[in-house]
N, C-alpha and C. Protein backbone atom coordinates (compact mmCIF):
# COMPACT_ATOMS: atom_id res chain seq x y z
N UNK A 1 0.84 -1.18 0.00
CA UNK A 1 0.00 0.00 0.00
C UNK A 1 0.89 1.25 0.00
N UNK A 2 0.58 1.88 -1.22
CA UNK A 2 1.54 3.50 -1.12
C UNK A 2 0.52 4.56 -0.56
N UNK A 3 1.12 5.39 0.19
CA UNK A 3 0.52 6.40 0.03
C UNK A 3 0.93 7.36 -0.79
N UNK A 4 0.50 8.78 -0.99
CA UNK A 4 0.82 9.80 -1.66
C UNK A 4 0.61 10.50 -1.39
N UNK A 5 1.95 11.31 -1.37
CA UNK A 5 2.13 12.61 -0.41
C UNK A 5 1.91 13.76 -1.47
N UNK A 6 0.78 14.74 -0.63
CA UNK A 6 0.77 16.00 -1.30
C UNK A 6 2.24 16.94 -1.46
N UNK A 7 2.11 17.90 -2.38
CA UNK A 7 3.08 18.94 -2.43
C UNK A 7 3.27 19.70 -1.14
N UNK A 8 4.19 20.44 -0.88
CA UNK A 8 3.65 21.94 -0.11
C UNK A 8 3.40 22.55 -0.95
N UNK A 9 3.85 22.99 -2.43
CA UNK A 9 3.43 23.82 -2.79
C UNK A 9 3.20 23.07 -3.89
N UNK A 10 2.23 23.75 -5.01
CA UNK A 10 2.20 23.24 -6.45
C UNK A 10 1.88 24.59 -7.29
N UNK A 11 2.28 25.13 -8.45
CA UNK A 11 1.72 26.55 -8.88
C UNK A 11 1.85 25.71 -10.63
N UNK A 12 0.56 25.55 -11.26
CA UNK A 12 0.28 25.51 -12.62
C UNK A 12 -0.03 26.64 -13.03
N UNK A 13 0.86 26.51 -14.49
CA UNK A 13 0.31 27.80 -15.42
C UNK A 13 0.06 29.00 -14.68
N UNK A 14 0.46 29.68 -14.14
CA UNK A 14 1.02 30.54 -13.39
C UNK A 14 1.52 32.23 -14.21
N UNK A 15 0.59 32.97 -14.51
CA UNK A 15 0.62 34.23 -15.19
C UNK A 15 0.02 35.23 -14.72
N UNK A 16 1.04 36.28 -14.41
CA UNK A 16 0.99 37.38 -14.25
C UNK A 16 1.28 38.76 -14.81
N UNK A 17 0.64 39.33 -15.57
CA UNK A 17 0.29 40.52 -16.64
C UNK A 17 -0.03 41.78 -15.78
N UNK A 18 1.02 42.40 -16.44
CA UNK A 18 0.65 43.87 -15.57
C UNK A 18 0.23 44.69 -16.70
N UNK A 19 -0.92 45.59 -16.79
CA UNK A 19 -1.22 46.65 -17.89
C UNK A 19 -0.56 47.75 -17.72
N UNK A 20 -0.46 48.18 -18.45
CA UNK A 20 0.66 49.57 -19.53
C UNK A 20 -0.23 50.62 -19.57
N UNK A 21 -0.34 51.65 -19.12
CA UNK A 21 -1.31 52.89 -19.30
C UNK A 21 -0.10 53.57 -19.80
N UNK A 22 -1.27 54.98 -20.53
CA UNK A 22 -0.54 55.97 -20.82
C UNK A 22 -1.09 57.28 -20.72
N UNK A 23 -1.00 58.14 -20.54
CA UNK A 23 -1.58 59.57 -19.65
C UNK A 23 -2.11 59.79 -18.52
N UNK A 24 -2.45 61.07 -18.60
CA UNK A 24 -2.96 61.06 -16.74
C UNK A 24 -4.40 61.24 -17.00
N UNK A 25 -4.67 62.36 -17.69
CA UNK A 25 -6.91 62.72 -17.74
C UNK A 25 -6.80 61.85 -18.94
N UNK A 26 -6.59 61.72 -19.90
CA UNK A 26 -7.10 60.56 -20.87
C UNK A 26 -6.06 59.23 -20.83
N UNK A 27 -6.49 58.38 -20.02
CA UNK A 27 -5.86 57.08 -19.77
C UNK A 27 -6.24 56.15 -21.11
N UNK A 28 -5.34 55.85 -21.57
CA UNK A 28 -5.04 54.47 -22.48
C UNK A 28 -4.53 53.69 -22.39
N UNK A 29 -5.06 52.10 -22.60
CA UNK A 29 -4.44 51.04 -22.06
C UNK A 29 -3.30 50.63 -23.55
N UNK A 30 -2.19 50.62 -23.31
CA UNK A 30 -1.35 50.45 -23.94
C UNK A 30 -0.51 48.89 -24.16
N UNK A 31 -1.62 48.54 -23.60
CA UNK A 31 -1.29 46.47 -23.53
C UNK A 31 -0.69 46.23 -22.26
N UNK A 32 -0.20 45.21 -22.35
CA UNK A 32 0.59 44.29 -21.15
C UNK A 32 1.74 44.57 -20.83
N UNK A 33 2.14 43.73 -19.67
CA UNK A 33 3.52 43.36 -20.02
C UNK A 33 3.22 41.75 -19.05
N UNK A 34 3.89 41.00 -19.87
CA UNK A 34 3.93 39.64 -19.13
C UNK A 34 4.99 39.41 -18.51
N UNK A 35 4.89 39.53 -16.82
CA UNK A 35 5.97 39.66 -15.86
C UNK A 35 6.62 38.25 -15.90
N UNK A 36 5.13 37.20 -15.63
CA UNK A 36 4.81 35.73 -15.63
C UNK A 36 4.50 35.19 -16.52
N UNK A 37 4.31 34.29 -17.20
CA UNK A 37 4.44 33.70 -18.22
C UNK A 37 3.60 32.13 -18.89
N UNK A 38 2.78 31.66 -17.49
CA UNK A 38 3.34 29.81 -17.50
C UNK A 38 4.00 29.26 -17.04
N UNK A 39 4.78 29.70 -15.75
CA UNK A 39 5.46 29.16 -14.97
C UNK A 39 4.29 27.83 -14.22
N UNK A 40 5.07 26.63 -14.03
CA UNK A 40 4.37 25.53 -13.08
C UNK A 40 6.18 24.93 -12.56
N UNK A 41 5.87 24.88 -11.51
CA UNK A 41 6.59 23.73 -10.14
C UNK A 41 5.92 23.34 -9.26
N UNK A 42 6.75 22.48 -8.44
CA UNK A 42 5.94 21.78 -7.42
C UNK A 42 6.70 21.47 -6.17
N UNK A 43 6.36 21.38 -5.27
CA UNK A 43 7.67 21.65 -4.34
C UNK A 43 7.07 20.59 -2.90
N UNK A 44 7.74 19.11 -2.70
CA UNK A 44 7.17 18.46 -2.37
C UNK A 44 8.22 18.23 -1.00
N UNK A 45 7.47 17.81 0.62
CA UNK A 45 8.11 17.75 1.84
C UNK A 45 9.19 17.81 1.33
N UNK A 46 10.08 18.36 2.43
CA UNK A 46 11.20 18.36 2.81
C UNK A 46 12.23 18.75 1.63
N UNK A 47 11.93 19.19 0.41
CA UNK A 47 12.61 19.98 -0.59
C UNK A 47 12.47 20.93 -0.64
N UNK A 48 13.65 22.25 -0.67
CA UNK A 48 13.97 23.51 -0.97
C UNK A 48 13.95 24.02 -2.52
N UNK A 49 13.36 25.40 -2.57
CA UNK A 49 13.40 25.75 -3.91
C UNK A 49 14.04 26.86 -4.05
N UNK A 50 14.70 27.34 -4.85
CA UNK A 50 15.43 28.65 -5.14
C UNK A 50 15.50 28.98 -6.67
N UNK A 51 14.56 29.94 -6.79
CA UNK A 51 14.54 31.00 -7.73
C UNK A 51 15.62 31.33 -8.61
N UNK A 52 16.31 31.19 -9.68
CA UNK A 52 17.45 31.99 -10.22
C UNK A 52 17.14 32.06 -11.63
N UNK A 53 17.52 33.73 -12.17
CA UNK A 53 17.04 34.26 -13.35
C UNK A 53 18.10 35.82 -13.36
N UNK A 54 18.34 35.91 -14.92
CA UNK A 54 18.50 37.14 -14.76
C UNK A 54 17.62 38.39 -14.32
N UNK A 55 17.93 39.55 -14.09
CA UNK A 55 17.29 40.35 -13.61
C UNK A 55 15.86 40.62 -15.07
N UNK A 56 14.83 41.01 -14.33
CA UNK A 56 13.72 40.86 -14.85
C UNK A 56 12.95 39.54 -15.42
N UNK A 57 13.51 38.59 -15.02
CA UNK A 57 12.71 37.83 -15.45
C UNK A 57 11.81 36.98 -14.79
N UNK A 58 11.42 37.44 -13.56
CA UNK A 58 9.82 37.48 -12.81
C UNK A 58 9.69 36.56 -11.22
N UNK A 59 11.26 36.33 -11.44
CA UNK A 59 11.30 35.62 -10.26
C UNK A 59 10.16 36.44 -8.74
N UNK A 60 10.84 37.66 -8.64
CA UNK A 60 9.76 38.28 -7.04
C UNK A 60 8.83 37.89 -7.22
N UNK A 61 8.32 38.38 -8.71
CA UNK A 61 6.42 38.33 -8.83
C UNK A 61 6.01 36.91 -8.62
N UNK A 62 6.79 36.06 -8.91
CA UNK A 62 5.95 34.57 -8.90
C UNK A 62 6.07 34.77 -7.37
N UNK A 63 6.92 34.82 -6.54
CA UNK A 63 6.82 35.14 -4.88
C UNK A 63 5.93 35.79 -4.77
N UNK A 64 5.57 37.12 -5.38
CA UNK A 64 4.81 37.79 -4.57
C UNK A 64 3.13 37.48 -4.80
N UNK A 65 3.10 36.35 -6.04
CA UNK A 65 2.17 35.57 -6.61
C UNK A 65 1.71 34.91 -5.57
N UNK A 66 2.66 33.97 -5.05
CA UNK A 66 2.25 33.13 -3.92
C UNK A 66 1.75 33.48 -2.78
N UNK A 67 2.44 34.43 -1.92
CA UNK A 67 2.17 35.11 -1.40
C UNK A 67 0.89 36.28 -1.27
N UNK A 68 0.36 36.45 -2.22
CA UNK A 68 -0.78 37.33 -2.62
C UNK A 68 -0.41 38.55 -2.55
N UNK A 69 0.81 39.11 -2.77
CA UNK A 69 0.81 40.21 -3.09
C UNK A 69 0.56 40.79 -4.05
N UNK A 70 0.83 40.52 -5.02
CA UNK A 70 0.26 40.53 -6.22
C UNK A 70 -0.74 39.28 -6.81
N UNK A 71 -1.81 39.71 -7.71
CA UNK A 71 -3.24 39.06 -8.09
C UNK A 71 -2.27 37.95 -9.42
N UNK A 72 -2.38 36.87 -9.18
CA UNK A 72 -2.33 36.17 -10.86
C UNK A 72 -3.21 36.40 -11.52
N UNK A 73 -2.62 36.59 -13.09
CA UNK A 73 -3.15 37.09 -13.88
C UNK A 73 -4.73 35.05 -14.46
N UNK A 74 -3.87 34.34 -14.33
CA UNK A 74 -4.19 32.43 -14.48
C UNK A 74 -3.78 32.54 -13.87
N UNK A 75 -3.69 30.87 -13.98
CA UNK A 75 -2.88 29.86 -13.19
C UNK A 75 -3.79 29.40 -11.69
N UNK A 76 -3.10 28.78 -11.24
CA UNK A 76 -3.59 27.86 -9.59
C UNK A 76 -2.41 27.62 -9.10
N UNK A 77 -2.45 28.38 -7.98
CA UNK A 77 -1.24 27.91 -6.61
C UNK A 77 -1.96 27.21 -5.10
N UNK A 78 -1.55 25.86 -5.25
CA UNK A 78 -2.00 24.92 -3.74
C UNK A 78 -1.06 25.32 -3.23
N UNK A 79 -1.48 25.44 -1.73
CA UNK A 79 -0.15 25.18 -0.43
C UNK A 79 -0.86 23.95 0.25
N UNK A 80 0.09 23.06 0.53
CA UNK A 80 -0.94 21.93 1.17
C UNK A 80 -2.57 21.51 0.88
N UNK A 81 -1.94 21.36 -0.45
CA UNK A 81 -3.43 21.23 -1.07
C UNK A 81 -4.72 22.48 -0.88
N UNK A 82 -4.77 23.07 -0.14
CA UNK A 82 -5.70 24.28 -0.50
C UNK A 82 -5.58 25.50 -1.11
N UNK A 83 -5.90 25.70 -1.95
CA UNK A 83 -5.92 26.69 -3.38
C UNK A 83 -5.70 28.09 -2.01
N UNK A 84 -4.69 28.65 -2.35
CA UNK A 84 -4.27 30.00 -2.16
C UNK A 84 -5.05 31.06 -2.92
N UNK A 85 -5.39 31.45 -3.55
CA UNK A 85 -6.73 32.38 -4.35
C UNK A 85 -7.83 32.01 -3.09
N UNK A 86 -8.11 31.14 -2.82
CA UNK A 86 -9.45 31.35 -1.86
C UNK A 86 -9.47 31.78 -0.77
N UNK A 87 -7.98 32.40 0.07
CA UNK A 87 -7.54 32.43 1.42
C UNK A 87 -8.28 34.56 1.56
N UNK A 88 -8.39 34.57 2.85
CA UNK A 88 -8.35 35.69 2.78
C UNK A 88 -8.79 36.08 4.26
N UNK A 89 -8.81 37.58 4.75
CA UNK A 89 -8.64 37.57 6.30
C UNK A 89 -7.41 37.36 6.94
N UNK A 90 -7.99 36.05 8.01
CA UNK A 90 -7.15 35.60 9.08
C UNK A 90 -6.22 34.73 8.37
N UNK A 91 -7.05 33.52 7.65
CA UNK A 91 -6.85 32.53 7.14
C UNK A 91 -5.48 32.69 5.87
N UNK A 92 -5.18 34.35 5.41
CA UNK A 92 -4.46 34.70 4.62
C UNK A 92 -3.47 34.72 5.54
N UNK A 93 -3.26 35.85 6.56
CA UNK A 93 -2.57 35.96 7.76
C UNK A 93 -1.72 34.84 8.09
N UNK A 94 -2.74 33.91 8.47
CA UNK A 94 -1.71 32.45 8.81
C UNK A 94 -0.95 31.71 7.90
N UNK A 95 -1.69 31.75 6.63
CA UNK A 95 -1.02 31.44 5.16
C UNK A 95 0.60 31.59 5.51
N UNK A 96 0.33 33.25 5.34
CA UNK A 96 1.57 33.89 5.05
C UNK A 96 3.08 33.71 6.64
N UNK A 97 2.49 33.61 7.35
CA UNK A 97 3.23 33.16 8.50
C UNK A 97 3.68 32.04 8.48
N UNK A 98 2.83 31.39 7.55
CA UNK A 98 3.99 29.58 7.46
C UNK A 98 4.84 29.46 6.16
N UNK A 99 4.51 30.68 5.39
CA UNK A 99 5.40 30.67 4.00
C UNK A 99 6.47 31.35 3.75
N UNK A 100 8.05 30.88 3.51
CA UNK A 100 8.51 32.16 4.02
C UNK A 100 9.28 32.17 2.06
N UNK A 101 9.42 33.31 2.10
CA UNK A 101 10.44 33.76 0.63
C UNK A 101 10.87 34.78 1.26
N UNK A 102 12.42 34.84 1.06
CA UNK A 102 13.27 35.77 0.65
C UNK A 102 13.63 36.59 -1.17
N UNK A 103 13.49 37.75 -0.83
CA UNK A 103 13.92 38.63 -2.08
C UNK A 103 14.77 39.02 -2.26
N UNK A 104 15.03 39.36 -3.55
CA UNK A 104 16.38 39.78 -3.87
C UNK A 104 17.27 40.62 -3.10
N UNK A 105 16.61 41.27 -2.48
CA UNK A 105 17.87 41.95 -1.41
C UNK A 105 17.68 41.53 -0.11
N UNK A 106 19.01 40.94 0.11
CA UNK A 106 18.88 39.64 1.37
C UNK A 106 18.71 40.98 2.54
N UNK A 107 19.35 42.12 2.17
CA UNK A 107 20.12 43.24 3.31
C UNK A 107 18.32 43.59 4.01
N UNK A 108 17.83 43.70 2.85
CA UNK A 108 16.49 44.05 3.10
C UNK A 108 15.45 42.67 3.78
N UNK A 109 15.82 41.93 3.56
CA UNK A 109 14.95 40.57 3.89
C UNK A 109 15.84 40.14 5.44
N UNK A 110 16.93 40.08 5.37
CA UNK A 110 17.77 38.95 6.52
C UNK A 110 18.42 40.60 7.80
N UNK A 111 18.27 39.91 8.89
CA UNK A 111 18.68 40.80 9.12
C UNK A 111 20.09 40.52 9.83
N UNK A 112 20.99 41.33 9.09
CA UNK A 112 22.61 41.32 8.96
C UNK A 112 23.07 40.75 10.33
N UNK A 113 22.68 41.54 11.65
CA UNK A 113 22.96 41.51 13.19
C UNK A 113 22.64 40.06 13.93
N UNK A 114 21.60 39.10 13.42
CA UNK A 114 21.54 37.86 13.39
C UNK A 114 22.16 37.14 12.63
N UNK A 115 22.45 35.66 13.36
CA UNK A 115 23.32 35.20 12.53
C UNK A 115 22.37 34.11 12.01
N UNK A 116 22.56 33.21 10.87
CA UNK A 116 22.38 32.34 10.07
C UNK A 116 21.21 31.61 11.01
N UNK A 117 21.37 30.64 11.62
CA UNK A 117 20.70 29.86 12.76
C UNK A 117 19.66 30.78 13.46
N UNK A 118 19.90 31.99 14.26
CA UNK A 118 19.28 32.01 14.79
C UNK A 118 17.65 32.95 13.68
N UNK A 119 18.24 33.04 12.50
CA UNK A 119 17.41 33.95 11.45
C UNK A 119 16.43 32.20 11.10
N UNK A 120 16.86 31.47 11.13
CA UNK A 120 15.84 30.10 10.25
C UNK A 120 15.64 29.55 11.72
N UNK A 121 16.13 29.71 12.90
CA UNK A 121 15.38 29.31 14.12
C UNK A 121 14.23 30.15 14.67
N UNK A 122 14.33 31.12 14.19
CA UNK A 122 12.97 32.58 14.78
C UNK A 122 11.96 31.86 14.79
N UNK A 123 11.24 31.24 13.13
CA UNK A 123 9.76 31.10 13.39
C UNK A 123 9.28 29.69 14.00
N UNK A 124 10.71 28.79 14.27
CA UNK A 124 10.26 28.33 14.95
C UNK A 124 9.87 28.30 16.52
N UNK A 125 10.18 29.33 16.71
CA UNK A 125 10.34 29.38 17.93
C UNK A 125 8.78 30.42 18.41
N UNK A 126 8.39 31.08 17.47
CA UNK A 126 7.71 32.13 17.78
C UNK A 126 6.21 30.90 17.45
């Protein structure tokens, strides 16, 4: 008998489009820009994922995708099997407290005065 283990994370088809205006009293939509693309991974117990791209090519946004900082444009992101698009409130709140991403600027994300251990020991502890 197998079982089968869910992902922590899973993100299909995964697009995020930001619109292009142009003026201030007569606004025109001047098309897209596709930050995201169709990105899908899957990120299953006890495996680490890390992001790497040259600059602009959408790595934050798919973070900040997950995260809900920014709206996907498609796509479906599970965390433990429950669709992230449906979270919201508290239930977002706690989301985001068990998910962690770092961004491109560690200076801004890590903080320098802690060291290594005790920065990936914090949430467990809290």
């Amino acid at each position: 008998m197998t079982t089968e283990v869910k992902p922590v994370l899973e993100i299909r088809d995964l697009k995020v489009h930001f619109q292009v205006n142009r003026g201030i009293v007569f606004v025109r939509n001047k098309g897209s820009v596709k930050a995201v693309d169709g990105v899908s991974l899957k990120i299953d117990p006890r495996e680490t994922l890390g992001l790497v791209g040259e600059s602009g090519s959408g790595k934050t946004t798919v973070g900040k995708a997950v995260i809900r900082l920014v709206n996907p444009t498609d796509g479906e992101i599970d965390f433990q099997g429950e669709r992230v698009s449906g979270l919201s409130g508290g239930a977002l709140r706690e989301f985001r407290k068990r998910v962690g991403v770092v961004f491109q600027d560690p200076f801004g994300s890590l903080d320098p005065r802690m060291s290594a251990e005790r920065i990936i020991a914090e949430p467990l502890v809290t």
